[in-house]
N, C-alpha and C. Protein backbone atom coordinates (compact mmCIF):
# COMPACT_ATOMS: atom_id res chain seq x y z
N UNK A 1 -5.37 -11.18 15.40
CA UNK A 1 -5.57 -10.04 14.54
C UNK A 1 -5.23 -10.38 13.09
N UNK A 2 -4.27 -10.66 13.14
CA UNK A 2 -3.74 -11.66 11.34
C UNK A 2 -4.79 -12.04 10.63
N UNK A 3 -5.33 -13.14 11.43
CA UNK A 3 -6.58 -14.14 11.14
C UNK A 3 -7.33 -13.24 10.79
N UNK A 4 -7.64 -12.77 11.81
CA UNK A 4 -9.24 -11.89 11.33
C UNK A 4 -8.76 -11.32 9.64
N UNK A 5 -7.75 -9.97 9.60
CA UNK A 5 -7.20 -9.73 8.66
C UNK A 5 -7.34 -10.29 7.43
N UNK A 6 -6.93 -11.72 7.63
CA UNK A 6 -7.12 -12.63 6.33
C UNK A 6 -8.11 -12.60 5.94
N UNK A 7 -9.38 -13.14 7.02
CA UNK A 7 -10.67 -13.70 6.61
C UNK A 7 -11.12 -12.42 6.28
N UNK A 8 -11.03 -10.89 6.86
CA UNK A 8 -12.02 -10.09 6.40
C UNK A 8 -11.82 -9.55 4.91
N UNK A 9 -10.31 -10.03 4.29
CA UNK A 9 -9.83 -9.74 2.97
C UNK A 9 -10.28 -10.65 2.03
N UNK A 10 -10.54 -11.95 2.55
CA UNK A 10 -10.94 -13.17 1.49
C UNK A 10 -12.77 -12.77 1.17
N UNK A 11 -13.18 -11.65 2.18
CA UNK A 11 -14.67 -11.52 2.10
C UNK A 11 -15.04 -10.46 1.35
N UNK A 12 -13.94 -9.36 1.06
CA UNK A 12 -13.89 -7.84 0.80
C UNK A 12 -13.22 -7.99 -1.02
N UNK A 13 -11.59 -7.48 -0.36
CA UNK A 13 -10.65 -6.85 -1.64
C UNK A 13 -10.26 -7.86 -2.01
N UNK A 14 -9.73 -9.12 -1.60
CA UNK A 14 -9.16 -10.24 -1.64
C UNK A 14 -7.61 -10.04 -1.69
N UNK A 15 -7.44 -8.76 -0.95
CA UNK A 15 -5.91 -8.61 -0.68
C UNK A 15 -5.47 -7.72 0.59
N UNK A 16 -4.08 -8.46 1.24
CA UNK A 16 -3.52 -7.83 2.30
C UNK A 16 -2.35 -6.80 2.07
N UNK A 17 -2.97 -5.69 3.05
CA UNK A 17 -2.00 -4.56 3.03
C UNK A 17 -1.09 -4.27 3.96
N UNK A 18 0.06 -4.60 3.61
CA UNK A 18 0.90 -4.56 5.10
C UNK A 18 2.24 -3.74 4.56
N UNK A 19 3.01 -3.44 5.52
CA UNK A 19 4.19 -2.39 5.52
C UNK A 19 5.60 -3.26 6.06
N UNK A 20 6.08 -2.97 5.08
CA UNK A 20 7.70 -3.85 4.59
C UNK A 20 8.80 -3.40 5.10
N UNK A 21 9.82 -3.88 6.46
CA UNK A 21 10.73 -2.91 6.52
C UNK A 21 12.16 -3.04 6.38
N UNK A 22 12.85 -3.09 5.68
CA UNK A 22 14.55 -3.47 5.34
C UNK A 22 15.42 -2.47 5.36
N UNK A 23 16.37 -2.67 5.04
CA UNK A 23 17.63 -1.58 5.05
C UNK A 23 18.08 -1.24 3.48
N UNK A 24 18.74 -0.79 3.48
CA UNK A 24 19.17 0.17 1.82
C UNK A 24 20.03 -1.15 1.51
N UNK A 25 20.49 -0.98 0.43
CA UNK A 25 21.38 -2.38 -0.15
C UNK A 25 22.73 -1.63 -0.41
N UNK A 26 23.04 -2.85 -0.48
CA UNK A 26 25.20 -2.03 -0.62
C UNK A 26 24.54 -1.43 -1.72
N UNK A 27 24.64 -1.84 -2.88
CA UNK A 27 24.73 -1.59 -3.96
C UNK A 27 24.06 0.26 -3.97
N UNK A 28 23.02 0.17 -3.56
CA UNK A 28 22.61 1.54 -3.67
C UNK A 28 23.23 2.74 -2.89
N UNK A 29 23.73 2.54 -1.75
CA UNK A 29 24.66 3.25 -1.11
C UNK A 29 25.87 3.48 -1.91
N UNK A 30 26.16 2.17 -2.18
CA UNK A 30 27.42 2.68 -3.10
C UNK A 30 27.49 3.80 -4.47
N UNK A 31 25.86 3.49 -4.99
CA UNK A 31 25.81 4.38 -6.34
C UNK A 31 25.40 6.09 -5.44
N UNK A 32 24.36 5.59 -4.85
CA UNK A 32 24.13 7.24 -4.40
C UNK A 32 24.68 7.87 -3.17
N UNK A 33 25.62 6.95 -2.47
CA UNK A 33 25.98 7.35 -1.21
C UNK A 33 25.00 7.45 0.30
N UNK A 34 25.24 7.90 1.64
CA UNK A 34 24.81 8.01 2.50
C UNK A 34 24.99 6.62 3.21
N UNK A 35 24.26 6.54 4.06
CA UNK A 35 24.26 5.66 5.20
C UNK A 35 23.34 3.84 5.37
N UNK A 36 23.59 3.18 5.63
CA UNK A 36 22.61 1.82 5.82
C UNK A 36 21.12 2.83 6.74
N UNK A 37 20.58 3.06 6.03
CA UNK A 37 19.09 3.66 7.02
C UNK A 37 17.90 2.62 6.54
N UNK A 38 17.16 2.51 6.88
CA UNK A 38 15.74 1.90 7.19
C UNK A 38 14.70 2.39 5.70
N UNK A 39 14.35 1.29 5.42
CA UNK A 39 13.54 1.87 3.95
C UNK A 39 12.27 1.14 4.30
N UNK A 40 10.69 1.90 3.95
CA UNK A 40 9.53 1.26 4.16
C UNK A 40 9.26 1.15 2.91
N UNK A 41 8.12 0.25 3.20
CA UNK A 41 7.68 0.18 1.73
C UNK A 41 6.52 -0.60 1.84
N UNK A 42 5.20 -0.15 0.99
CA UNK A 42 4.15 -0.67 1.29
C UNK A 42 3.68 -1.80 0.76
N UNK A 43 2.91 -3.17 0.75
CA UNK A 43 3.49 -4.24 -0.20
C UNK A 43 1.47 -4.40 0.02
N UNK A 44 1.32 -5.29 -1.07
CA UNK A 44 -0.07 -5.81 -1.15
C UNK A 44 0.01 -6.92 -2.03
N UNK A 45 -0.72 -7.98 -0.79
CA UNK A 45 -0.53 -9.36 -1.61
C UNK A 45 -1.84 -9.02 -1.94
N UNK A 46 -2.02 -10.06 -3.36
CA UNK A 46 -3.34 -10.29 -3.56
C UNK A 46 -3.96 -11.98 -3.33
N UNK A 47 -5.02 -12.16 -2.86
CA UNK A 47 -5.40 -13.77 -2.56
C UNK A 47 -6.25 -13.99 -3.40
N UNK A 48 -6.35 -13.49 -4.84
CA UNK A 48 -6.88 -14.18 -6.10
C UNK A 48 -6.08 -15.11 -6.91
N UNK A 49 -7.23 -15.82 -7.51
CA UNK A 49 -5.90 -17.32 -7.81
C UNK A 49 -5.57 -16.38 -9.38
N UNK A 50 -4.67 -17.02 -9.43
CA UNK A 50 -3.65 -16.33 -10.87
C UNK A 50 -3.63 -16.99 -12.14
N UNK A 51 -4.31 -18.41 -11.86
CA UNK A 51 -4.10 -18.98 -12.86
C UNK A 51 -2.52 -19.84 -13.24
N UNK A 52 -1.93 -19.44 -12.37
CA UNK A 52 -0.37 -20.31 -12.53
C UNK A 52 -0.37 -21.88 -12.24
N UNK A 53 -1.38 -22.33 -12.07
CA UNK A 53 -1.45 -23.73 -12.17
C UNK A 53 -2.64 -24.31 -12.30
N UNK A 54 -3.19 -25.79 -12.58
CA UNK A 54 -3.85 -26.12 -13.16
C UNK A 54 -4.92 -26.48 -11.92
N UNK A 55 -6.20 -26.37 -12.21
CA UNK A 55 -7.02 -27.01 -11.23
C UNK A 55 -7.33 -28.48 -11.28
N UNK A 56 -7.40 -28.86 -10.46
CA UNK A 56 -7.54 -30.62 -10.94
C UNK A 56 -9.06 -31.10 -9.96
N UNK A 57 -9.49 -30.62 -8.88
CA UNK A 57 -10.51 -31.05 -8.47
C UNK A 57 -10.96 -30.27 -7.30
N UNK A 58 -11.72 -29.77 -6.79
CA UNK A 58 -12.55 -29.81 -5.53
C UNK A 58 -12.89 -30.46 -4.15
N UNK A 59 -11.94 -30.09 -2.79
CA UNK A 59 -12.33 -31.43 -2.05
C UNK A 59 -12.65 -29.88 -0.70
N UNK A 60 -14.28 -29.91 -0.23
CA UNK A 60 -14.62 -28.96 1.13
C UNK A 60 -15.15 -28.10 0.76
N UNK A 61 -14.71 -27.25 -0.54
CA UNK A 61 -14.29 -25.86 -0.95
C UNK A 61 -13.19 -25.55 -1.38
N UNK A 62 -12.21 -26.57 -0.99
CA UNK A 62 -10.90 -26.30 -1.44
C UNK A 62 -10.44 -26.83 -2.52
N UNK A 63 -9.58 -25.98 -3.41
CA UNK A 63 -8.97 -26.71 -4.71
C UNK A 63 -7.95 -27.29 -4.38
N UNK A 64 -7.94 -28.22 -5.42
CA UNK A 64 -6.32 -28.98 -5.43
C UNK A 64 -5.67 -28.40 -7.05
N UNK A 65 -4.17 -28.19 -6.84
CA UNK A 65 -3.62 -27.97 -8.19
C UNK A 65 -2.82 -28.65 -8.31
N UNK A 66 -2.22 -28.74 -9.81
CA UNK A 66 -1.19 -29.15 -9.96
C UNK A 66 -0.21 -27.85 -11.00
N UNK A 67 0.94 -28.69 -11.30
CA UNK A 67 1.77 -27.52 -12.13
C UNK A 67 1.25 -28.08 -13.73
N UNK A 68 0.55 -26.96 -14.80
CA UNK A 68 1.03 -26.82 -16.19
C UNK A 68 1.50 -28.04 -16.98
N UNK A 69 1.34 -29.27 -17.99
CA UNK A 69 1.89 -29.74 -18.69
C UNK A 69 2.67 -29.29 -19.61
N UNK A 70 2.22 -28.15 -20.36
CA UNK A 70 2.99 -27.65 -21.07
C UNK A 70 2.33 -26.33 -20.90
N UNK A 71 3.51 -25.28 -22.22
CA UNK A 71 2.95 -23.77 -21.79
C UNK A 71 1.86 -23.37 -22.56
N UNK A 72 1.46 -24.20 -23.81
CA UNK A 72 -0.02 -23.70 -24.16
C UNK A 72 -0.74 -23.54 -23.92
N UNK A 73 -1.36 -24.57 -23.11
CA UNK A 73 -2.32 -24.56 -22.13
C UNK A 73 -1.86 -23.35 -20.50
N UNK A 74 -0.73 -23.56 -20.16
CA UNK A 74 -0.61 -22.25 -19.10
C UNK A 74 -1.36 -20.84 -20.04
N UNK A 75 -0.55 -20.96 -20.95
CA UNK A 75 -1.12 -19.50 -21.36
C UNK A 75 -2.30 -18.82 -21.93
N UNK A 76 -3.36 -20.24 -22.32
CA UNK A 76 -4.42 -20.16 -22.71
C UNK A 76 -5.39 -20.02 -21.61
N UNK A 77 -4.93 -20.74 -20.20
CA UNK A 77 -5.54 -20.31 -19.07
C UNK A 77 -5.39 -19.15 -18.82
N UNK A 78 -4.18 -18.53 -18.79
CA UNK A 78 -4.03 -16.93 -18.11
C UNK A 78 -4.74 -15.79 -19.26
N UNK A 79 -4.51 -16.23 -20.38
CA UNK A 79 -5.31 -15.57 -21.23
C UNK A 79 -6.85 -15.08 -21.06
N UNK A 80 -7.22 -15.98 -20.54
CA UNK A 80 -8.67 -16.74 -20.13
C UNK A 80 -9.11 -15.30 -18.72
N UNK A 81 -8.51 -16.24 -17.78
CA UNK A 81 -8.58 -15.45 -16.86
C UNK A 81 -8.53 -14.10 -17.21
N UNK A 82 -7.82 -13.55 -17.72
CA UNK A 82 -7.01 -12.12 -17.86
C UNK A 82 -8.25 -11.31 -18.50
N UNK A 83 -9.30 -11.71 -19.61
CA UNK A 83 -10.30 -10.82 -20.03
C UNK A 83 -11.21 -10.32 -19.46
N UNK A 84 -11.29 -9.01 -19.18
CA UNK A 84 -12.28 -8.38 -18.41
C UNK A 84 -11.79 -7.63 -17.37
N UNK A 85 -10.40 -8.23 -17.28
CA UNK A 85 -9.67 -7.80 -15.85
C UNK A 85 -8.48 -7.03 -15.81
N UNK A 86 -8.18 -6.19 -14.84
CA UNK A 86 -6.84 -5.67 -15.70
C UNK A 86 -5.57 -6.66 -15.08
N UNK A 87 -4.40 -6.45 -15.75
CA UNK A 87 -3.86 -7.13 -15.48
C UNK A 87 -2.83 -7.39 -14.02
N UNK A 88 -2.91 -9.09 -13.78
CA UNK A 88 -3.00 -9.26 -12.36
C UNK A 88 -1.24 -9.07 -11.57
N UNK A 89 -1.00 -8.71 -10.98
CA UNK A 89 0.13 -8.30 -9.95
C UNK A 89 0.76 -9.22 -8.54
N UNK A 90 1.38 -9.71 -8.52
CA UNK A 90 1.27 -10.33 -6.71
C UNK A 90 1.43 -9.04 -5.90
N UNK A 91 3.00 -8.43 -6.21
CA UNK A 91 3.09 -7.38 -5.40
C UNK A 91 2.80 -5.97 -6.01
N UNK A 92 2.22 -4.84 -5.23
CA UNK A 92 1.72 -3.85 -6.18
C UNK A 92 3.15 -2.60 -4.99
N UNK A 93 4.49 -2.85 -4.92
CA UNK A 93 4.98 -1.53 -4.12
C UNK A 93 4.76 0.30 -4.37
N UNK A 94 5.00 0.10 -3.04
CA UNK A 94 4.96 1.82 -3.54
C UNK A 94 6.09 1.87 -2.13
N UNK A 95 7.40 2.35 -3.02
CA UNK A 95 8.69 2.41 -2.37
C UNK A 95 8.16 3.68 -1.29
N UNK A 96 9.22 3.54 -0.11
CA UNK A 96 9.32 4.71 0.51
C UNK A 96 10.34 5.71 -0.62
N UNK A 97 11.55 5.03 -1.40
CA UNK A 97 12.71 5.81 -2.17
C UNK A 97 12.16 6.61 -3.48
N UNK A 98 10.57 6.32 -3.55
CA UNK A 98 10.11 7.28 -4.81
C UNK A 98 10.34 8.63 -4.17
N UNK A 99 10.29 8.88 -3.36
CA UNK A 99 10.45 10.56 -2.63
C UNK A 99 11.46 10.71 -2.38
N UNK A 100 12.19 11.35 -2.72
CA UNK A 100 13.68 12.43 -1.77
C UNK A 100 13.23 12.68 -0.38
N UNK A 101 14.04 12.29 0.61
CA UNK A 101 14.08 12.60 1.89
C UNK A 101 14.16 11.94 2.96
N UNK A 102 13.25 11.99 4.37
CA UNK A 102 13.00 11.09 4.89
C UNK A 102 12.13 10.38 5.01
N UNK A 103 12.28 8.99 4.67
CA UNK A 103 11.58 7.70 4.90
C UNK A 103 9.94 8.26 5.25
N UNK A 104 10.48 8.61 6.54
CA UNK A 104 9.52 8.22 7.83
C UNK A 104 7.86 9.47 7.34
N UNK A 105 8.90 10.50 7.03
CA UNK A 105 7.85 11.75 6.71
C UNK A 105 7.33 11.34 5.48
N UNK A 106 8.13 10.45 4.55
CA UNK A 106 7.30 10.33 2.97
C UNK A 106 6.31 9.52 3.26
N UNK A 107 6.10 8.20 4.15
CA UNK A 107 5.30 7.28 4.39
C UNK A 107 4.15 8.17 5.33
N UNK A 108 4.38 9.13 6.02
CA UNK A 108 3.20 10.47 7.20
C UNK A 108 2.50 10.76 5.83
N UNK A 109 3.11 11.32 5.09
CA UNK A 109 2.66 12.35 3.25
C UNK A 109 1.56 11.27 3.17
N UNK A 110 2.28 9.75 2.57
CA UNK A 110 1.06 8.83 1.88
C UNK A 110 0.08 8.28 2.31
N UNK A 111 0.28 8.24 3.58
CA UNK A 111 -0.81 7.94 4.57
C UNK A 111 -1.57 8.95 4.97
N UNK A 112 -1.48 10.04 5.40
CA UNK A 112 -2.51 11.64 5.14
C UNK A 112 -3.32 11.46 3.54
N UNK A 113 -2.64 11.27 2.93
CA UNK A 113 -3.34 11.78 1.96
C UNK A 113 -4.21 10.68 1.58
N UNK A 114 -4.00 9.52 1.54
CA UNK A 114 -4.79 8.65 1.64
C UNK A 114 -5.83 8.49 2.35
N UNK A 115 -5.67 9.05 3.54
CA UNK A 115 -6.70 9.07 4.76
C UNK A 115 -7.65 10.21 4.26
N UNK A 116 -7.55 11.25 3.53
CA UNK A 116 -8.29 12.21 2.95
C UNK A 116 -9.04 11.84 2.22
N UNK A 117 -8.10 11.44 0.88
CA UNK A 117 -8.93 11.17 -0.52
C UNK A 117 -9.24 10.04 -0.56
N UNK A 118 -9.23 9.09 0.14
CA UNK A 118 -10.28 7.70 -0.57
C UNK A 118 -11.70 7.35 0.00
N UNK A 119 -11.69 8.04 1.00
CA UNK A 119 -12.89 7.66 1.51
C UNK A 119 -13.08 6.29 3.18
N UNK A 120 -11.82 5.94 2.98
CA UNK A 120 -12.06 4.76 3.71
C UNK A 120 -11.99 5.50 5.59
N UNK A 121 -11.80 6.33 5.96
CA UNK A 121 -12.00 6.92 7.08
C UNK A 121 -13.19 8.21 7.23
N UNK A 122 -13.96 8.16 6.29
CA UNK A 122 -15.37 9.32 6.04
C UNK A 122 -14.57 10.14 5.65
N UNK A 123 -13.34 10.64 4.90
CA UNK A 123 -13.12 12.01 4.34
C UNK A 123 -12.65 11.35 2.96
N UNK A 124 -13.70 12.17 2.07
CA UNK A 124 -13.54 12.09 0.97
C UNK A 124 -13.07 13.43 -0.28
N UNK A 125 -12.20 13.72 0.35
CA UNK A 125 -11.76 15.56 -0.05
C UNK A 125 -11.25 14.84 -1.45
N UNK A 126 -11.57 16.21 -2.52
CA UNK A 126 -11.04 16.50 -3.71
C UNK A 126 -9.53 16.83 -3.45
N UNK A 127 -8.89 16.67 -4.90
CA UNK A 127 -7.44 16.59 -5.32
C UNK A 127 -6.84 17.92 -4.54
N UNK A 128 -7.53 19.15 -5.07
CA UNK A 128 -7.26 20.66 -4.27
C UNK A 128 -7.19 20.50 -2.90
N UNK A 129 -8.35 20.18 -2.52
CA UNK A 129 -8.49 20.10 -1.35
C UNK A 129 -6.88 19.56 -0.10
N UNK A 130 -6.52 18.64 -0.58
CA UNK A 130 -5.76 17.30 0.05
C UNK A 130 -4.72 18.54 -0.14
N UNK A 131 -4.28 18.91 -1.71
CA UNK A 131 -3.20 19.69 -2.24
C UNK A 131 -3.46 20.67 -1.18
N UNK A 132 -3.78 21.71 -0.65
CA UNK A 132 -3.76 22.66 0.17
C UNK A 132 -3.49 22.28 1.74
N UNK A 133 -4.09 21.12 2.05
CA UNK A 133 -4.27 20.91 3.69
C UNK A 133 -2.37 20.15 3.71
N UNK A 134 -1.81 19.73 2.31
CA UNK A 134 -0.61 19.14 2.89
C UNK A 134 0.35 20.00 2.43
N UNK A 135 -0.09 21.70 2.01
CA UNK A 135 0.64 22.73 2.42
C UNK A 135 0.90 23.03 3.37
N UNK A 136 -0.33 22.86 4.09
CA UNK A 136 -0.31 23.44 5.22
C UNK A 136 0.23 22.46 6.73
N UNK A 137 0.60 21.29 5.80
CA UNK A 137 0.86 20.62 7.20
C UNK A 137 2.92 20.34 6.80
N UNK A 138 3.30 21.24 6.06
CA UNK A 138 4.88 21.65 5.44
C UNK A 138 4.70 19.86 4.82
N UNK A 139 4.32 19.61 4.23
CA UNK A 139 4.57 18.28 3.65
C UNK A 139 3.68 18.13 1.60
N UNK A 140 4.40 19.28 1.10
CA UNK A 140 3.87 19.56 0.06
C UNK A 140 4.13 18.37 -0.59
N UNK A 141 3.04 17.79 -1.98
CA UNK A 141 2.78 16.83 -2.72
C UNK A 141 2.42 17.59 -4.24
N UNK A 142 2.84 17.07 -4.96
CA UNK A 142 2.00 16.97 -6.42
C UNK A 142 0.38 16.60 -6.24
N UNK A 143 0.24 16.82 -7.69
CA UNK A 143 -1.63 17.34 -8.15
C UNK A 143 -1.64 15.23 -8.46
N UNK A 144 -0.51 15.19 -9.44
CA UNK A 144 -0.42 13.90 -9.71
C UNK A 144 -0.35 12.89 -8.58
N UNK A 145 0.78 12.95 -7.83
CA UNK A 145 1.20 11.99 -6.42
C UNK A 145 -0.15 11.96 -5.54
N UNK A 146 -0.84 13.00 -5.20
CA UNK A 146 -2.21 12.69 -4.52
C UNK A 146 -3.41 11.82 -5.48
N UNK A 147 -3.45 11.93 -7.00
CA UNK A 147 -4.32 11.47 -7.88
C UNK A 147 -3.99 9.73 -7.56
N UNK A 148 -2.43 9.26 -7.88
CA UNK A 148 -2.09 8.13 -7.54
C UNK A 148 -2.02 7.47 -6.62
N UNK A 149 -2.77 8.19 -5.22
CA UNK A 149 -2.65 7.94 -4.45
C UNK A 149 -4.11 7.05 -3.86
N UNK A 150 -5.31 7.69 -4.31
CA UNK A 150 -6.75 7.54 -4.06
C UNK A 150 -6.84 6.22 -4.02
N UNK A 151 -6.62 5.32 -5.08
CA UNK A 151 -6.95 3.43 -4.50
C UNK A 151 -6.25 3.01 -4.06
N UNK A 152 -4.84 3.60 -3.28
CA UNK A 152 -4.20 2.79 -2.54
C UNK A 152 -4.82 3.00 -0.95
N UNK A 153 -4.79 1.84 0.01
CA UNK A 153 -5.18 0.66 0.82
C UNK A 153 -4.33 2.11 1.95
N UNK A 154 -5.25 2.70 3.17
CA UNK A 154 -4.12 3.48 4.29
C UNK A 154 -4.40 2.34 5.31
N UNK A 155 -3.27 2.43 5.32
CA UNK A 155 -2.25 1.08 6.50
C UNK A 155 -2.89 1.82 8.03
N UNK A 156 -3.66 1.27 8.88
CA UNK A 156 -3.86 1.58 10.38
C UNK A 156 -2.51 1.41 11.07
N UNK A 157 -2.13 2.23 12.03
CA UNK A 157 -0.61 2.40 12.82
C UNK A 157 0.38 1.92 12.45
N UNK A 158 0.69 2.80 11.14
CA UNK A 158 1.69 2.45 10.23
C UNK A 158 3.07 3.88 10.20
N UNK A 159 2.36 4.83 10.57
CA UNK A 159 3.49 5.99 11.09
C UNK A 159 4.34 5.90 12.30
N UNK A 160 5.93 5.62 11.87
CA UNK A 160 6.57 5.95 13.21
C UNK A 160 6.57 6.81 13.82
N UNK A 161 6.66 6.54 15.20
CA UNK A 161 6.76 7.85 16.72
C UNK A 161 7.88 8.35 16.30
N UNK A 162 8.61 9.25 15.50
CA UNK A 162 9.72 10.15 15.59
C UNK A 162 9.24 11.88 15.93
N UNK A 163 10.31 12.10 16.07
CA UNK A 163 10.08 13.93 16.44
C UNK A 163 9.29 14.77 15.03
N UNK A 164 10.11 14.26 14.15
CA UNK A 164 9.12 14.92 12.60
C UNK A 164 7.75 14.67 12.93
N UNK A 165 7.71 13.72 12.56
CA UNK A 165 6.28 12.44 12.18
C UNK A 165 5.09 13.47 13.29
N UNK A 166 5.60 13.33 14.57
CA UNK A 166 4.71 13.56 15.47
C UNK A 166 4.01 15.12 15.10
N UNK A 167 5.40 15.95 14.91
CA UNK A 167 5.11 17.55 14.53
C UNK A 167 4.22 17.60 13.45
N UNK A 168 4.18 16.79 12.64
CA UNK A 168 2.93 16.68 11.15
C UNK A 168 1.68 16.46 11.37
N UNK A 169 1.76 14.81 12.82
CA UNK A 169 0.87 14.60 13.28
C UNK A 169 -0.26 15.85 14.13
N UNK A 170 0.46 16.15 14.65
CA UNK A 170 -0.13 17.50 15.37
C UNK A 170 -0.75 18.61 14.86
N UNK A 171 0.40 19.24 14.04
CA UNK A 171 -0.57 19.84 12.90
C UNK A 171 -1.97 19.29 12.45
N UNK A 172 -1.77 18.19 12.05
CA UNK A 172 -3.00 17.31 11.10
C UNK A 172 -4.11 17.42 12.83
N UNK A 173 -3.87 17.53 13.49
CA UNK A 173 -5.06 17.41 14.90
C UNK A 173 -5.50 18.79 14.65
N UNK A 174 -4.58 19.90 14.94
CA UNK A 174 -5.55 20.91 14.49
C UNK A 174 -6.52 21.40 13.66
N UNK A 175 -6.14 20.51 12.77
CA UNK A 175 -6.96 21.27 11.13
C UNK A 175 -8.17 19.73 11.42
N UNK A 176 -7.81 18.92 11.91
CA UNK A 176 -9.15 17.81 12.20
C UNK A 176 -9.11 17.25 13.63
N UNK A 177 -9.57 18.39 14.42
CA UNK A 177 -9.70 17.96 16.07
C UNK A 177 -10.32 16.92 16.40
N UNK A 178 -11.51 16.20 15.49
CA UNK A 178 -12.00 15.25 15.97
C UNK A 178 -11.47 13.82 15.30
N UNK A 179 -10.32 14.03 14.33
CA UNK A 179 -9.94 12.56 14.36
C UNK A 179 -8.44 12.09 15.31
N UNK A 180 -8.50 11.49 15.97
CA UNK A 180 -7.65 10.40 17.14
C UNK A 180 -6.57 10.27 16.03
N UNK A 181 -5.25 10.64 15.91
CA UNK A 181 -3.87 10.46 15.57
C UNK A 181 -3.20 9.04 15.58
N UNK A 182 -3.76 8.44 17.14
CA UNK A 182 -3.17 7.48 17.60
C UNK A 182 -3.57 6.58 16.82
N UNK A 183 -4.40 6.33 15.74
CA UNK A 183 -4.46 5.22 14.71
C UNK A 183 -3.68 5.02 13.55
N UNK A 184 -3.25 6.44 13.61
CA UNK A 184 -1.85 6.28 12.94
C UNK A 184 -0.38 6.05 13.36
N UNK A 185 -0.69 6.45 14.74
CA UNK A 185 0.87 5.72 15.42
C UNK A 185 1.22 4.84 15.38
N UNK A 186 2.47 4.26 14.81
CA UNK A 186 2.52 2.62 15.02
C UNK A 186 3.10 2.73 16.33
């Protein structure tokens, strides 16, 4: 499944979307308090070359590089590259900790709404639209947080099985009986 993954990204977006999972850090417990709990977080590599090193030849299809002689030339390459394009990222996160609450329900929020507004599952609902249906599923969002939401990548069985999660899930079956939940279950 990986494989495939790769190859169907090197043919498409030229980037992988996958879901990150660690624990809180001392440090932040210590400033805001609470407990070591579980933090997600959505990560996207990109497999476009960056320009961070030099090309030196061609052997299959494949390049060979080396590192930069000096930084004029690094930066006259990235310069290079960089016009036309906006500018390039390895990792693009989108914390689970931008939201107050729980984890599990903020990552249900970004993944609904994603699954609405971008199109990549046939529903392509307006900003209102999304804004009303995640009234109604008790998981209210901003006009903005759904706007920022539209080109980000919805992760297939990326929602945990918890007691919340599922109650949202359910809801979301009623108001769309014919889409299967279980592709969002991880």
């Amino acid at each position: 499944m990986i494989i495939e993954k790769i190859h169907k990204s090197f043919n498409t977006t030229k980037q992988i979307t996958f879901l990150q999972k660690s624990l809180r850090s001392a440090k932040e417990i210590f400033l805001t308090g609470g407990h070591s709990t579980q933090k997600l977080q959505e990560r996207s590599f990109n497999l476009k070359f960056d320009n961070r090193r030099e090309i030196t030849n061609e052997k299959n299809g494949y390049f060979e590089t080396k590192p930069f002689i000096n930084t004029i030339s690094a930066s006259q390459n990235r310069l290079i590259a960089s016009l036309g394009n906006r500018r390039f990222r390895l990792y693009n996160p989108v914390s689970s900790n931008q939201l107050s609450g729980d984890a599990y329900l903020n990552l249900t929020r970004r993944m609904i709404v994603r699954l609405l507004r971008n199109g990549q599952m046939g529903y392509s609902l307006s900003r209102l639209e999304v804004y009303k249906i995640m009234k109604q599923l008790s998981l209210p969002c901003t006009k903005n947080f759904i706007s920022k939401q539209k080109d980000l990548f919805f992760i297939f069985n990326s929602i945990p099985k918890t007691e919340k999660t599922l109650e949202v899930l359910t809801r979301f079956s009623v108001i769309f009986p014919n889409f299967d939940i279980n592709s969002l279950i991880r």
